[in-house]
C-alpha atoms as a PDB file:
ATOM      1  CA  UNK A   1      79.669 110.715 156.977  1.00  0.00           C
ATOM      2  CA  UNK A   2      81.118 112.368 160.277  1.00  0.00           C
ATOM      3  CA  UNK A   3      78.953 111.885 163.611  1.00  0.00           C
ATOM      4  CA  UNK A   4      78.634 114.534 165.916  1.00  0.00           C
ATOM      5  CA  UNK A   5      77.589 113.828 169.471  1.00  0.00           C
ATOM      6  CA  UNK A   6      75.657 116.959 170.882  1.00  0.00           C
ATOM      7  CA  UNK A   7      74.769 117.994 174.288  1.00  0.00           C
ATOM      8  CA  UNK A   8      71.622 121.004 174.815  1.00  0.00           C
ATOM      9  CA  UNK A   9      71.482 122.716 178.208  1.00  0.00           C
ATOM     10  CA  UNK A  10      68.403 123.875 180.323  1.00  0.00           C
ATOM     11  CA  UNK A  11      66.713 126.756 177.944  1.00  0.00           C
ATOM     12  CA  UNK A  12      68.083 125.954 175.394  1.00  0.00           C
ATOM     13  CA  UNK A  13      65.149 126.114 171.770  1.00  0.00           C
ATOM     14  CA  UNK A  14      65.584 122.154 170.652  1.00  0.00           C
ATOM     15  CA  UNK A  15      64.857 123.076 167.209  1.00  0.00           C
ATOM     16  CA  UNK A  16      66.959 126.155 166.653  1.00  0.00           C
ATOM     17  CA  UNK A  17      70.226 124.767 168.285  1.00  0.00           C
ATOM     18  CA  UNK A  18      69.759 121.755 165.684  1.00  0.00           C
ATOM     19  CA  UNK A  19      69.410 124.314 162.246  1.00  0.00           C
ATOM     20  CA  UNK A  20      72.605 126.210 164.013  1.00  0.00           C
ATOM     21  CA  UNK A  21      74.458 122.896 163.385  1.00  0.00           C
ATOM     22  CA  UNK A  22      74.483 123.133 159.702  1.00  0.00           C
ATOM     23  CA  UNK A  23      76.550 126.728 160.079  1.00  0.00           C
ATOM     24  CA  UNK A  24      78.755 126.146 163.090  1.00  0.00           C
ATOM     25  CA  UNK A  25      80.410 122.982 160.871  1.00  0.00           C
ATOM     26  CA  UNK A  26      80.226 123.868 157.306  1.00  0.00           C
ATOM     27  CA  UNK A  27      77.696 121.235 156.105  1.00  0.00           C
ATOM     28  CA  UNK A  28      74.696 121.550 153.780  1.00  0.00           C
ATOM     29  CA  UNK A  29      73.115 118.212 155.021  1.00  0.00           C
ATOM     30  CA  UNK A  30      72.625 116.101 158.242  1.00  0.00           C
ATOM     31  CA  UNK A  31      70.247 113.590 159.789  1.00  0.00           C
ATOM     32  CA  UNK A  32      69.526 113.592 163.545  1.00  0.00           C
ATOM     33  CA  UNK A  33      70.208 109.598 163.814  1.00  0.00           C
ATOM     34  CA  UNK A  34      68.648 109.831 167.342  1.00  0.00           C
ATOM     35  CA  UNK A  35      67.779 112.217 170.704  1.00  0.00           C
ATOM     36  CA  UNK A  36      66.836 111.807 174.337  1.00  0.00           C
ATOM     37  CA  UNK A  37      66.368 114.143 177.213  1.00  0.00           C
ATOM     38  CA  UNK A  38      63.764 116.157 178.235  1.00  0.00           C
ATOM     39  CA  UNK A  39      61.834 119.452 177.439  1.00  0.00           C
ATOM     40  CA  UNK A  40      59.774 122.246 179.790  1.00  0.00           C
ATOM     41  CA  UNK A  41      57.781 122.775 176.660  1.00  0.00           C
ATOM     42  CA  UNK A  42      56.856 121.318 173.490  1.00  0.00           C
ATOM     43  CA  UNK A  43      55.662 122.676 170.226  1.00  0.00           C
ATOM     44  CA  UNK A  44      54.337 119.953 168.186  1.00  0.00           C
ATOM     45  CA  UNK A  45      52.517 120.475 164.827  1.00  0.00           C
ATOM     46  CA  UNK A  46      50.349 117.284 164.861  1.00  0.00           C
ATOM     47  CA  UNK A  47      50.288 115.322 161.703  1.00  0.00           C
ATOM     48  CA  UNK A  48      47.594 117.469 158.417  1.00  0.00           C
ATOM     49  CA  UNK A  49      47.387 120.944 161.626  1.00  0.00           C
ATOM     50  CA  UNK A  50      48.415 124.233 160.478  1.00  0.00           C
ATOM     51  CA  UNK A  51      49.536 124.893 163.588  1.00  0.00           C
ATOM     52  CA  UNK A  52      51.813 123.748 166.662  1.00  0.00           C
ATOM     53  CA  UNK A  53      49.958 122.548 170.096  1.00  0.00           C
ATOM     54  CA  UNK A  54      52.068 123.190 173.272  1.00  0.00           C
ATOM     55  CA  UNK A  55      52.610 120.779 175.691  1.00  0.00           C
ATOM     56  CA  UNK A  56      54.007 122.468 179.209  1.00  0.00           C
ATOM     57  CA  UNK A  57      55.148 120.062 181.994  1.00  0.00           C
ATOM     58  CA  UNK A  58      57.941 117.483 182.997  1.00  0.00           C
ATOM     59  CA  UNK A  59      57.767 115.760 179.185  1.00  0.00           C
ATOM     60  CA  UNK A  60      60.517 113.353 178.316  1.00  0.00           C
ATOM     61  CA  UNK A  61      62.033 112.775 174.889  1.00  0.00           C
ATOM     62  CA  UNK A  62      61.690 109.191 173.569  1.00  0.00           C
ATOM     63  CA  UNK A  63      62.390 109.644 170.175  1.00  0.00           C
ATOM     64  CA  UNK A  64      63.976 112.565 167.609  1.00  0.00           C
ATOM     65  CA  UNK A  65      64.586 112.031 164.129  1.00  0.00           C
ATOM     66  CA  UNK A  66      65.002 113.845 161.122  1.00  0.00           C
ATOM     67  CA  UNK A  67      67.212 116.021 158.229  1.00  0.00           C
ATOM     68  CA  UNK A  68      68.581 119.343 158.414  1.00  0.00           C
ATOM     69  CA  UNK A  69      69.122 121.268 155.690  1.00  0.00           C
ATOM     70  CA  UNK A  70      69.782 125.080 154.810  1.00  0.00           C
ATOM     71  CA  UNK A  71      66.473 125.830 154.310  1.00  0.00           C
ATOM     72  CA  UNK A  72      65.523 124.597 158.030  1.00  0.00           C
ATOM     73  CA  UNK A  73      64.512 121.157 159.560  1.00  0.00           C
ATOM     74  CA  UNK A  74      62.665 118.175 158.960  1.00  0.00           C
ATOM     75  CA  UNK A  75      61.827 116.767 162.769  1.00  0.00           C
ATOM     76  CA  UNK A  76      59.769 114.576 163.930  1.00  0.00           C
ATOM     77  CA  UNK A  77      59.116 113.529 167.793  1.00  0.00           C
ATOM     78  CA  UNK A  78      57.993 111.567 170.203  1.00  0.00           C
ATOM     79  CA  UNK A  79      57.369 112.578 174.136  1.00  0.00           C
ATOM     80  CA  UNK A  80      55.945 111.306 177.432  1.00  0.00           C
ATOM     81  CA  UNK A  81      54.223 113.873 179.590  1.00  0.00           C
ATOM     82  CA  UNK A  82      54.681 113.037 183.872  1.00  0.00           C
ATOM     83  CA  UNK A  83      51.814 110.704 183.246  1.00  0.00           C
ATOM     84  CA  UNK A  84      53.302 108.399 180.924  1.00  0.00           C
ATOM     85  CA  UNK A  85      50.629 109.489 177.963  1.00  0.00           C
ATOM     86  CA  UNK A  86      52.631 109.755 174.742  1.00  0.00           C
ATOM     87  CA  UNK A  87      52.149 112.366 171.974  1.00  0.00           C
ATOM     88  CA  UNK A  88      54.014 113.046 168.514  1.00  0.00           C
ATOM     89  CA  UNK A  89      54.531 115.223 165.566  1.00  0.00           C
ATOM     90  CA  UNK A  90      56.651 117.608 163.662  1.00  0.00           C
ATOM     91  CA  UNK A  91      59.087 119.710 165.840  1.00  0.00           C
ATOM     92  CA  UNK A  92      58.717 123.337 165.699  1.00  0.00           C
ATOM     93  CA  UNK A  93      59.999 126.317 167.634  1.00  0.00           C
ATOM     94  CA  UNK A  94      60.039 126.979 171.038  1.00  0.00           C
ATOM     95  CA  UNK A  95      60.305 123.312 172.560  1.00  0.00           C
ATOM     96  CA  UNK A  96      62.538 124.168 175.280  1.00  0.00           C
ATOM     97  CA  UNK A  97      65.431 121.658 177.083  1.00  0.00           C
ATOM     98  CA  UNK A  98      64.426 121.032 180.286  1.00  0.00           C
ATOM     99  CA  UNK A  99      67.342 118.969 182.155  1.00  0.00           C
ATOM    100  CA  UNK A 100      69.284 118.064 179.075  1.00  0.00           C
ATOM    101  CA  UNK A 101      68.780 117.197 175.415  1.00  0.00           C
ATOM    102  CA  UNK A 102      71.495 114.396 173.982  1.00  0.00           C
ATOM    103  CA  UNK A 103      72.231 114.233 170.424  1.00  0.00           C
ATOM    104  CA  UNK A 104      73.614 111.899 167.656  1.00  0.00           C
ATOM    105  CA  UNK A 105      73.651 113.525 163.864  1.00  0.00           C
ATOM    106  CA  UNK A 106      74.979 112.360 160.948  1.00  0.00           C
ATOM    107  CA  UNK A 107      76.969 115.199 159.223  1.00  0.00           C
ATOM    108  CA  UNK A 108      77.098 114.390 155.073  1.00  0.00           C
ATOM    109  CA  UNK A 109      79.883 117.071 154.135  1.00  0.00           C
ATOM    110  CA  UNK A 110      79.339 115.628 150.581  1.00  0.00           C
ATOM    111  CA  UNK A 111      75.616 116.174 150.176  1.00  0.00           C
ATOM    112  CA  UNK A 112      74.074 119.082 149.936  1.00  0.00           C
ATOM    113  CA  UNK A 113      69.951 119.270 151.215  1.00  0.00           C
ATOM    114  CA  UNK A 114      67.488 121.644 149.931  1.00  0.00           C
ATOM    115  CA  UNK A 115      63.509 122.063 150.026  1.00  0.00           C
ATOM    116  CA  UNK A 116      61.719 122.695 147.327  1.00  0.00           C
ATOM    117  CA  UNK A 117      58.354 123.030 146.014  1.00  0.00           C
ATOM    118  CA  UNK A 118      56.125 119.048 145.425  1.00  0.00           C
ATOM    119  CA  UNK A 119      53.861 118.907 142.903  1.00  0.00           C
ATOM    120  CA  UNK A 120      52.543 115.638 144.075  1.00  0.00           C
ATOM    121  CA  UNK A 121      52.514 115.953 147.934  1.00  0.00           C
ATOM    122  CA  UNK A 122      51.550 119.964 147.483  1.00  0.00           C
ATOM    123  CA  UNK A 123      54.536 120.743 150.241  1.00  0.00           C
ATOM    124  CA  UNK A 124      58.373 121.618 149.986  1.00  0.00           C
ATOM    125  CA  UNK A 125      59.859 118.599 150.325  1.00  0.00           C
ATOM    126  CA  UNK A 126      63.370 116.989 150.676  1.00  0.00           C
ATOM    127  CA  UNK A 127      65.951 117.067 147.424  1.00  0.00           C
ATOM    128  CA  UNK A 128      69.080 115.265 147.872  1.00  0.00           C
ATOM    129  CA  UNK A 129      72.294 116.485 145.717  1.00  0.00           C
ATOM    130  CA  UNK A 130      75.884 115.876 145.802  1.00  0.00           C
ATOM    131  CA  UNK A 131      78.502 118.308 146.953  1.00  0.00           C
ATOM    132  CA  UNK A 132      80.415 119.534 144.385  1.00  0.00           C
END
């Protein structure tokens, strides 16, 4: 396992920076051990909705976790609008860094990650491999 400490800038698409990762260092699997910062907007997909809800405002990151793989991310969030009320789901596109967005992953250079079709959970889920 190799960490790599990440740093997203004002603009910046949370969720596309993260799947560039998996390219810019050769790796077919990572996990996001942890994120903070804070986003302009957020596009959550709320836990059994087909689609994202945006949130717009000062919202703070308290929590980011999740696996990358080739065949996109697995993210999940947590955030605090101005107000202190807290909301969380799946990350999707178009949640955009606000101030900053700081970033531990895990990259597993010997793993490889794919998605693929469930037959028990009906979704594309998570299938660990070695690298070989």
């Amino acid at each position: 396992m190799q960490t790599l400490a990440l740093r997203l800038t004002p603009g910046q698409d949370l969720r596309a920076s993260l799947e560039s990762v998996l390219v810019e260092h050769g790796v077919s699997a990572a996990f996001m051990l942890q994120g903070i910062g804070s986003l302009s907007v957020a596009q959550l997909r709320f836990a059994g909705a087909a689609q994202s809800t945006e949130l717009r405002g000062d919202i703070e990151i308290l929590t980011l976790a999740g696996s990358l793989s080739p065949d996109g991310a697995h993210l999940h969030i947590s955030v605090a609008d101005a107000q202190g009320r807290v909301s969380g789901g799946h990350v999707a596109r178009g949640c955009i860094v606000r101030t900053t967005a700081e970033l531990l992953l895990a990259l597993l250079p010997e793993h490889h990650f794919s998605r693929e079709p469930d037959a028990v959970s009906g979704f594309s889920e998570l299938v660990v491999r070695a690298r070989s």
